[in-house]
PDB file of N, CA and C in Angstrom:
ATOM      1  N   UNK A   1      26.002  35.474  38.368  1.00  0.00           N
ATOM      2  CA  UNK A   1      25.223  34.262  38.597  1.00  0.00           C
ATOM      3  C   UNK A   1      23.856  34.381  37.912  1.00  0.00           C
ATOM      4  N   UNK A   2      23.214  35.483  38.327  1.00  0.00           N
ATOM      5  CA  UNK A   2      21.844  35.466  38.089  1.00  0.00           C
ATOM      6  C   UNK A   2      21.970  35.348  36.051  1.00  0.00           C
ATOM      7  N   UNK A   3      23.099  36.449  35.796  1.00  0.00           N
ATOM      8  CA  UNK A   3      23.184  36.442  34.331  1.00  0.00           C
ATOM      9  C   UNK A   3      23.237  35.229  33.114  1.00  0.00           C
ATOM     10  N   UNK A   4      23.982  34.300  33.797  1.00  0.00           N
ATOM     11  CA  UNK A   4      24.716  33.504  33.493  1.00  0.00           C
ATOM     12  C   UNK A   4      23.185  32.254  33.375  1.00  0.00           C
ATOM     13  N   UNK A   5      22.598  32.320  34.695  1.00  0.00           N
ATOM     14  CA  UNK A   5      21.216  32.022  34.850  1.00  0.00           C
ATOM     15  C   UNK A   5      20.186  32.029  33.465  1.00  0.00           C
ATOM     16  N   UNK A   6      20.045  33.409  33.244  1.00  0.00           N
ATOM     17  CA  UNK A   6      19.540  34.057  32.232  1.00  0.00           C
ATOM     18  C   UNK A   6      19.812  32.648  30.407  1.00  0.00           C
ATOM     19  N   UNK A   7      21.489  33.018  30.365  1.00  0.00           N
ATOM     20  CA  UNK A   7      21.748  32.929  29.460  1.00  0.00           C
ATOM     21  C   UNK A   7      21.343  30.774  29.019  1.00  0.00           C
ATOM     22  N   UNK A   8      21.551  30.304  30.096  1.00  0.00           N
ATOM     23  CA  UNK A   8      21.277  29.132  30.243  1.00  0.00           C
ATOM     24  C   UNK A   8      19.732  29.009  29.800  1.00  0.00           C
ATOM     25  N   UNK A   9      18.987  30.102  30.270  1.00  0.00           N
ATOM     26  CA  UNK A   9      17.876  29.898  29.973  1.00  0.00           C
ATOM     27  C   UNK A   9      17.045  29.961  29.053  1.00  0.00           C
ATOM     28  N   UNK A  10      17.766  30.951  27.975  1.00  0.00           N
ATOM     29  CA  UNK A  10      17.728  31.032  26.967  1.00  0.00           C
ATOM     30  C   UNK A  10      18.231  30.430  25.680  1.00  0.00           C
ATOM     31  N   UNK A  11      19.011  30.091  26.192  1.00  0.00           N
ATOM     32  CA  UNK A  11      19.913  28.530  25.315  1.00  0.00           C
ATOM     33  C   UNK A  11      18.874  27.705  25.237  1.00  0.00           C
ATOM     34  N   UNK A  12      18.447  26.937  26.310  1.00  0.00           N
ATOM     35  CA  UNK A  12      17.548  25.984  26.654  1.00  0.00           C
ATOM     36  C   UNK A  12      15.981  25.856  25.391  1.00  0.00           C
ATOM     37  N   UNK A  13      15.558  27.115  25.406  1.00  0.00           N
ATOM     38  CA  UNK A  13      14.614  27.329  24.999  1.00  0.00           C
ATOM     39  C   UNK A  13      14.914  27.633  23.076  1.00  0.00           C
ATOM     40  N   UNK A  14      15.753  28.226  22.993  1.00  0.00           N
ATOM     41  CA  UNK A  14      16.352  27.838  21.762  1.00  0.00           C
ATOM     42  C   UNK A  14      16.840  26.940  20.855  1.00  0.00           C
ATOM     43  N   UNK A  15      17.490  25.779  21.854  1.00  0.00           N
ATOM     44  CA  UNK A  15      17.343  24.518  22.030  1.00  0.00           C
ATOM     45  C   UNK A  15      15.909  23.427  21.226  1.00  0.00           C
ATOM     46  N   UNK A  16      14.615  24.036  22.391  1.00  0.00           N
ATOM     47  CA  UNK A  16      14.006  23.568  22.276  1.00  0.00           C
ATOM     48  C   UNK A  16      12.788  23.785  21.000  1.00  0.00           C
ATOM     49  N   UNK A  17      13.195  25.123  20.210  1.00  0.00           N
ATOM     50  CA  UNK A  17      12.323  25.250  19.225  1.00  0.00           C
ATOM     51  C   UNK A  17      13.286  24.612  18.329  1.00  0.00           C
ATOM     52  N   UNK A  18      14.600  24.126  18.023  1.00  0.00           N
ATOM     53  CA  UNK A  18      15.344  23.347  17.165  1.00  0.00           C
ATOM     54  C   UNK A  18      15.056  22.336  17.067  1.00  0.00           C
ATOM     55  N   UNK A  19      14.835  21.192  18.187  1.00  0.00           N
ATOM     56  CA  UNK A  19      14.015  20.484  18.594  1.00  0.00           C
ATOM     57  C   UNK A  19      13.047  20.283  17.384  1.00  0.00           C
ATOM     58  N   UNK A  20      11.835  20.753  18.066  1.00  0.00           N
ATOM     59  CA  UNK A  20      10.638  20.960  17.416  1.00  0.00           C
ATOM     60  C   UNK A  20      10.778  21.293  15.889  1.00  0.00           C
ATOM     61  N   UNK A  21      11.295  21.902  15.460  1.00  0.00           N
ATOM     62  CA  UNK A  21      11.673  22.529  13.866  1.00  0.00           C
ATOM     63  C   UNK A  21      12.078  21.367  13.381  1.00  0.00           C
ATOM     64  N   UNK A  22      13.161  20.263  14.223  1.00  0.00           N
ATOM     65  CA  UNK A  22      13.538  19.330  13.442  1.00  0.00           C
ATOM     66  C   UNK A  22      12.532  18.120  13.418  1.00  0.00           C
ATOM     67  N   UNK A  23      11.795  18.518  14.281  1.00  0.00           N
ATOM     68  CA  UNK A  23      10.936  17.179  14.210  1.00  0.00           C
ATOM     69  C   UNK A  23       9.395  17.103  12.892  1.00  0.00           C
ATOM     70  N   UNK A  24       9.108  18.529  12.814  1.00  0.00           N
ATOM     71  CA  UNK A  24       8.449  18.793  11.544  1.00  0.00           C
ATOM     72  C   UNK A  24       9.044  18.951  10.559  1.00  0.00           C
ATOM     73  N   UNK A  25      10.356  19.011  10.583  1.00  0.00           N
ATOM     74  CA  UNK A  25      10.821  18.902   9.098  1.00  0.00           C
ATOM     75  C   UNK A  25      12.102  19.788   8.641  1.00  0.00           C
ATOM     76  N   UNK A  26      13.474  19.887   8.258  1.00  0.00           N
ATOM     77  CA  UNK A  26      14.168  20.637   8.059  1.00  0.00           C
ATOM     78  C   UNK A  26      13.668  21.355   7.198  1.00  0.00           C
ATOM     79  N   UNK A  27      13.010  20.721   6.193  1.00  0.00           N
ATOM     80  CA  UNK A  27      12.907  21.238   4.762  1.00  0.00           C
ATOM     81  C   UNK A  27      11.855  22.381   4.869  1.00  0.00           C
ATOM     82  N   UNK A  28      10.593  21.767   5.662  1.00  0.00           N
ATOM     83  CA  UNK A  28       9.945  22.782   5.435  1.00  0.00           C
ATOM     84  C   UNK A  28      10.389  24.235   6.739  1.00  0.00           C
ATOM     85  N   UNK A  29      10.666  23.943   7.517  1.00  0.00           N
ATOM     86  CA  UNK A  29      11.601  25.386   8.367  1.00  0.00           C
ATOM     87  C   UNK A  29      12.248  25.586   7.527  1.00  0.00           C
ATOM     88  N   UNK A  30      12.998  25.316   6.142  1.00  0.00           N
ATOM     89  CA  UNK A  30      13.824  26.229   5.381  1.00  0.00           C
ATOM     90  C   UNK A  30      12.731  26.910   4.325  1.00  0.00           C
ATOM     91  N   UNK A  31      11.518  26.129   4.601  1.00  0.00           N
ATOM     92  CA  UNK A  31      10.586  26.846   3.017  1.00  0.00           C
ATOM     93  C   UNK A  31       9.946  27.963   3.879  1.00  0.00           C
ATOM     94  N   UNK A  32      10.198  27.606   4.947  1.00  0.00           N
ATOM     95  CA  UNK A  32       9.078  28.760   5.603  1.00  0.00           C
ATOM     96  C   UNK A  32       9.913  30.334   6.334  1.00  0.00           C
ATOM     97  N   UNK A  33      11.407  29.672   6.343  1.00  0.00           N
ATOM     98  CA  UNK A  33      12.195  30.737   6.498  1.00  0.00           C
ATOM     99  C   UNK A  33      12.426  31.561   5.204  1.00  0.00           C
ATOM    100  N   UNK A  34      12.526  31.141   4.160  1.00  0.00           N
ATOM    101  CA  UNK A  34      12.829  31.486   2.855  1.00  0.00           C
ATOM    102  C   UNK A  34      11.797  32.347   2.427  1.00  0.00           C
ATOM    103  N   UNK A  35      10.250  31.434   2.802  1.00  0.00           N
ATOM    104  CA  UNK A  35       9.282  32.387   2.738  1.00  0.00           C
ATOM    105  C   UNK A  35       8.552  33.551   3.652  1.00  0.00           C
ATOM    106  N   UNK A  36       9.075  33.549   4.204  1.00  0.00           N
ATOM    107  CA  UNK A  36       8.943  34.621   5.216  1.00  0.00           C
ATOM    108  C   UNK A  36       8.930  35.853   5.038  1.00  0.00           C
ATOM    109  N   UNK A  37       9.904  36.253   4.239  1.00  0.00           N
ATOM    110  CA  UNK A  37      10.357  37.922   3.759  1.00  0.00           C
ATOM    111  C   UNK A  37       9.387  38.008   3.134  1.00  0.00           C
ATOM    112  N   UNK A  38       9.488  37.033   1.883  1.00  0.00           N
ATOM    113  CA  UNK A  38       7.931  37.463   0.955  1.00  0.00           C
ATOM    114  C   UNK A  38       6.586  37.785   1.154  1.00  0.00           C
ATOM    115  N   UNK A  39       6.206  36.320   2.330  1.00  0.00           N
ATOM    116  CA  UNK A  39       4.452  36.408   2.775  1.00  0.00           C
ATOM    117  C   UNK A  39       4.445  36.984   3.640  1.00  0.00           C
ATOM    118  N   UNK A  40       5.527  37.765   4.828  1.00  0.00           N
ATOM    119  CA  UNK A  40       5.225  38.040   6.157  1.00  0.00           C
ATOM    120  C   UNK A  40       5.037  36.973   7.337  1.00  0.00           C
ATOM    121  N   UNK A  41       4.332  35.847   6.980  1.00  0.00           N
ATOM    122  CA  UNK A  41       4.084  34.663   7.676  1.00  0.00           C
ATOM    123  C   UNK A  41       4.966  33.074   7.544  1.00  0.00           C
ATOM    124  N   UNK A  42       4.843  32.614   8.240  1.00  0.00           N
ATOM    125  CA  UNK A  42       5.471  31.346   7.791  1.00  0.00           C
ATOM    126  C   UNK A  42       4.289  30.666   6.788  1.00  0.00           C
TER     127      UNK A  42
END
């Protein structure tokens, strides 16, 4: 129960930075994932 708890809860919140990512922009969450390795930063 409690686990299962957990996992819901973490969905949720994963969820919710997709959310957000999509609402600023696919494109740039892909420029900033892409750039990431390179600058360290988004």
């Amino acid at each position: 129960m409690i686990i299962s708890a957990v996992v819901v809860a973490i969905v949720g919140v994963v969820a919710a930075i997709i959310n957000m990512a999509l609402r600023n922009g696919a494109d740039k969450v892909s420029d900033c994932i892409d750039g990431a390795d390179a600058d360290g930063t988004c």
